[in-house]
C-alpha atoms as a PDB file:
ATOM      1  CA  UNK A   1       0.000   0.000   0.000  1.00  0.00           C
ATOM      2  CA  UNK A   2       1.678   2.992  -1.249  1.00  0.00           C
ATOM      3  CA  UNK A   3       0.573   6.463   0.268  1.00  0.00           C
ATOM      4  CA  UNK A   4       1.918   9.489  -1.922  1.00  0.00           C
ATOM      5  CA  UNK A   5       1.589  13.261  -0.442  1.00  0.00           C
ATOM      6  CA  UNK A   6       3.677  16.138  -0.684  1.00  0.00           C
ATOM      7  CA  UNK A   7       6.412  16.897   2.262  1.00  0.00           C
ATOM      8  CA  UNK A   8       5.188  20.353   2.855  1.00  0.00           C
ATOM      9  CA  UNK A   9       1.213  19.863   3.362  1.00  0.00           C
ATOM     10  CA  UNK A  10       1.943  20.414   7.095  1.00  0.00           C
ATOM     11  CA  UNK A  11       2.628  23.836   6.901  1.00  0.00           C
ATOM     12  CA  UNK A  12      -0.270  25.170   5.342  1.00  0.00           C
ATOM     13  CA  UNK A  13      -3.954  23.620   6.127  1.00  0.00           C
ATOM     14  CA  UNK A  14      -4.977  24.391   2.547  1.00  0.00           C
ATOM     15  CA  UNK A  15      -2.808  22.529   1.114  1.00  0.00           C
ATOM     16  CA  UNK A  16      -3.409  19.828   3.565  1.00  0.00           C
ATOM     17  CA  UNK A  17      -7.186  19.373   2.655  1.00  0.00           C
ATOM     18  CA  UNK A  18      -5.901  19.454  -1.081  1.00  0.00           C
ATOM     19  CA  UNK A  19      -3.724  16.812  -0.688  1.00  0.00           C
ATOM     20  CA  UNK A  20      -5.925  14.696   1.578  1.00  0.00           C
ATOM     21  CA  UNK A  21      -8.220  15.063  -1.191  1.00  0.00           C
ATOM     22  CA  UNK A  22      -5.903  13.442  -3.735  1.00  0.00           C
ATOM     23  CA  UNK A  23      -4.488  11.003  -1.750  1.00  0.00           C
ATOM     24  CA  UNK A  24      -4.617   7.668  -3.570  1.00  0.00           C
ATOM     25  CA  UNK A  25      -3.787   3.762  -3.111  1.00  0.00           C
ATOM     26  CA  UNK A  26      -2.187   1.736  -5.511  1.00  0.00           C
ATOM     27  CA  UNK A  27      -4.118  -1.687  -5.503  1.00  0.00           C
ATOM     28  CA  UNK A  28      -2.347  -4.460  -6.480  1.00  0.00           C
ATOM     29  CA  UNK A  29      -2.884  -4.504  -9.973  1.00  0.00           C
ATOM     30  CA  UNK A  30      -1.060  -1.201  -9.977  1.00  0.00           C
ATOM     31  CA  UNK A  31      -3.559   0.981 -10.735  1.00  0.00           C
ATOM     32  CA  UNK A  32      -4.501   3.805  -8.652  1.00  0.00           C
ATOM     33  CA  UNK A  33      -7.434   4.223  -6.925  1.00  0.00           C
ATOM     34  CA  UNK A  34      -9.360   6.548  -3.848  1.00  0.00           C
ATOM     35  CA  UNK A  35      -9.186   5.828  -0.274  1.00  0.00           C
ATOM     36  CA  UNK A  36     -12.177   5.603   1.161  1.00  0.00           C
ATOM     37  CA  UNK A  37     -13.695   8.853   2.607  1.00  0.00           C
ATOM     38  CA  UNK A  38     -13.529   7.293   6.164  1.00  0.00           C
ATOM     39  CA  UNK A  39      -9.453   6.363   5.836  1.00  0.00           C
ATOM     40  CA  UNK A  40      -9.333   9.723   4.438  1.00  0.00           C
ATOM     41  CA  UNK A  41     -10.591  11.131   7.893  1.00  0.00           C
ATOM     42  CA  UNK A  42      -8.387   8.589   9.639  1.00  0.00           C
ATOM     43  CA  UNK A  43      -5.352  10.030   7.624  1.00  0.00           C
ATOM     44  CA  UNK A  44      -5.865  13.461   7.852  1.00  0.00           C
ATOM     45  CA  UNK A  45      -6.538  12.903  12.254  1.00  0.00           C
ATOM     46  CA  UNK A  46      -2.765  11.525  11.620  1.00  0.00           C
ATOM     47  CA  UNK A  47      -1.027  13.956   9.830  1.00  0.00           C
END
């Protein structure tokens, strides 16, 4: 499970929601696809 984001969202909230918003899994046929809007939440709690 690969997680991709930028290294600066942190600084800027903005940029954070963008970025939670394109968040994406690679499943394992290699194509991307969404995280669900409720790992979303669980992500963005994290970060």
């Amino acid at each position: 499970l690969r997680i991709e984001m930028a290294q600066n969202v942190l600084r800027d909230k903005e940029v954070l929601a963008e970025a939670t918003v394109e968040l994406v899994t690679t499943d394992n046929t290699g194509k991307p696809k969404i995280i669900p809007e409720d790992l979303n939440v669980k992500l963005s709690s994290c970060i």
